[in-house]
Protein backbone atom coordinates (compact mmCIF):
# COMPACT_ATOMS: atom_id res chain seq x y z
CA UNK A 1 12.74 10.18 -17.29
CA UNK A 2 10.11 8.22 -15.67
CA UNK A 3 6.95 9.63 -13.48
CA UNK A 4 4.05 7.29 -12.07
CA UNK A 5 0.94 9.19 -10.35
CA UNK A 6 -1.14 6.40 -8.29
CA UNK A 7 -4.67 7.07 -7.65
CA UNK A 8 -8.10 5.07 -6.43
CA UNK A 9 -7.10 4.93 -2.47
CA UNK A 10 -9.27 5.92 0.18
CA UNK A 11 -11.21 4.06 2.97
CA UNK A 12 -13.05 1.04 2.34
CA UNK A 13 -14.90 -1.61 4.72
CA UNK A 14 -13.88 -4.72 5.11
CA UNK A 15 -14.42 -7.46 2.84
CA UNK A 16 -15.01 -4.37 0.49
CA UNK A 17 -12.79 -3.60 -2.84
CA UNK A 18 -11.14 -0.99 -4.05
CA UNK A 19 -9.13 -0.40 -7.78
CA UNK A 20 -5.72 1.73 -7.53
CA UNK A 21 -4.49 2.99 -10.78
CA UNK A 22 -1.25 4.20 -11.75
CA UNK A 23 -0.35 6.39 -14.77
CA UNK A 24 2.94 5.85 -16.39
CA UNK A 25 4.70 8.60 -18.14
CA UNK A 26 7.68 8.12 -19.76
CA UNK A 27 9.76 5.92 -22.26
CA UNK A 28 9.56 1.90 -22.44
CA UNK A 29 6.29 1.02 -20.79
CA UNK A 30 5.91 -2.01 -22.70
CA UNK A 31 9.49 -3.37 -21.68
CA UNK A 32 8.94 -2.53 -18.22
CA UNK A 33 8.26 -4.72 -15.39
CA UNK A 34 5.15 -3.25 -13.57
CA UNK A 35 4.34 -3.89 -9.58
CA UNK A 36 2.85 -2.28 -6.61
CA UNK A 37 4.29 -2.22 -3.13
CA UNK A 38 2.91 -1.45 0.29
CA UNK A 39 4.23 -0.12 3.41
CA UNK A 40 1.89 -0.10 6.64
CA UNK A 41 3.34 1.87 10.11
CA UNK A 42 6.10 0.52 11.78
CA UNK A 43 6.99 -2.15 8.73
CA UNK A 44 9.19 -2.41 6.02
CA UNK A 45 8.10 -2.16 2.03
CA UNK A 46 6.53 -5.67 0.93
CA UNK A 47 5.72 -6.63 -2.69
CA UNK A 48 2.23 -7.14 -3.45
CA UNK A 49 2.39 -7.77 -6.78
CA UNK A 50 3.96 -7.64 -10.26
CA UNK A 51 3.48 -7.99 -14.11
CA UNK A 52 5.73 -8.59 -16.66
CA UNK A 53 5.12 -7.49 -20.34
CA UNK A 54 5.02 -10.70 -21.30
CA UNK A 55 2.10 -10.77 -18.65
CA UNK A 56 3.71 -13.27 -16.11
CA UNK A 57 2.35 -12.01 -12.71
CA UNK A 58 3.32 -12.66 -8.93
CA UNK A 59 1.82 -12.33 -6.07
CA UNK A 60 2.26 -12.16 -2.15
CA UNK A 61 1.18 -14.97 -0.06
CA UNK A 62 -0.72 -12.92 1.00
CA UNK A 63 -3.00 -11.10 -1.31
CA UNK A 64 -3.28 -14.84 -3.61
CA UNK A 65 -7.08 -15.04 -4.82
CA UNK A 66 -7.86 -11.78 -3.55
CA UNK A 67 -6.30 -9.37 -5.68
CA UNK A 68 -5.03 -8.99 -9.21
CA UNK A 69 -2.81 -6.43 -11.33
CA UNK A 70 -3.14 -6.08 -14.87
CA UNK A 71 -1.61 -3.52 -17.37
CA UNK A 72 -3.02 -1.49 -20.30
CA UNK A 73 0.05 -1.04 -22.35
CA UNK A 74 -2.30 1.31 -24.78
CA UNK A 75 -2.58 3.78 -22.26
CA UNK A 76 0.24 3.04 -20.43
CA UNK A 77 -2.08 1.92 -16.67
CA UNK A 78 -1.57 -0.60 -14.48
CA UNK A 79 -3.94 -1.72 -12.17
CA UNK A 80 -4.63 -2.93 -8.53
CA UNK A 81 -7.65 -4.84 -8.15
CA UNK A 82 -8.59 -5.52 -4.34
CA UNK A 83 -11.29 -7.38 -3.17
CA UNK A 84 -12.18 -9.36 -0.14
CA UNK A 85 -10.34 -6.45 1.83
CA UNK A 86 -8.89 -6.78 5.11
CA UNK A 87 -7.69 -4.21 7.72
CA UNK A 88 -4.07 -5.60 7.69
CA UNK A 89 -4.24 -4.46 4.09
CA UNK A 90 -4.04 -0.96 5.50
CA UNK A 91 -1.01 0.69 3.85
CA UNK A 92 0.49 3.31 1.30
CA UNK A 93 0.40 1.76 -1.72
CA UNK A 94 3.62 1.94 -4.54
CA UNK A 95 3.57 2.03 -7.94
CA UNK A 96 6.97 0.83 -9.00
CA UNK A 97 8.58 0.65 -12.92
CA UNK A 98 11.33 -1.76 -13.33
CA UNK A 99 13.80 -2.64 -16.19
CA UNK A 100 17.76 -3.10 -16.60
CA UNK A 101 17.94 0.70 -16.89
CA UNK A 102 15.85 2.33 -14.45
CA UNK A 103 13.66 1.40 -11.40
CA UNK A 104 11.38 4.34 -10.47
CA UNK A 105 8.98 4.91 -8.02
CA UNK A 106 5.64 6.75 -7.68
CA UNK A 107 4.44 8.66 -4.49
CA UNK A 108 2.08 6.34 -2.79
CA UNK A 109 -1.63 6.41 -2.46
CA UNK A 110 -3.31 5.57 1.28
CA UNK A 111 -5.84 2.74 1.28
CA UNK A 112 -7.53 1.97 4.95
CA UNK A 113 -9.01 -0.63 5.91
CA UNK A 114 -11.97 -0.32 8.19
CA UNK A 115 -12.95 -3.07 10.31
């Protein structure tokens, strides 16, 4: 019904950025709430962020000022912007599609932090 391939980890210094991507394919992008998710070694999955169609957005504690997600709903993309990275940003990365009938996930993309 639904697939989401993330992409744009890798290893970055800290205080460095890095943009994830993920590609939504599928029916009722636009209706959909959008968000990404991380889970580091040893912890359970966290929100980092979401956006609503409407374009409402929240954030973890966190991540506040430092990063921001945004949606294309042309191309059907949403976006991770990270900057000001920090090694306990080290994770697997989610993309995650939400609405009353579905919730789908994506299959992660690494991002490590380097001190």
């Amino acid at each position: 019904q639904v697939q989401l391939v993330e992409s744009g980890g890798g290893l970055v210094q800290a205080r460095g950025s890095l943009r994830l991507s993920c590609a939504f394919s599928g029916s009722l992008f636009s209706l959909t709430v959008m968000g990404w998710y991380r889970q580091a070694p040893g912890k359970q999955r966290e929100l980092v962020a979401t956006i609503a169609s409407g374009g409402n957005t929240n954030y973890a504690d966190s991540v506040k000022g430092r990063f921001t997600i945004s949606r294309d709903n042309a191309k059907k993309l949403v976006f991770l912007q990270m900057n000001s990275l920090k090694p306990e940003d080290t994770a697997v990365y989610y993309c995650n599609a939400r609405n009353p009938v579905y919730d789908f996930w994506g299959q992660g993309t690494q991002v490590t932090v380097s001190s």
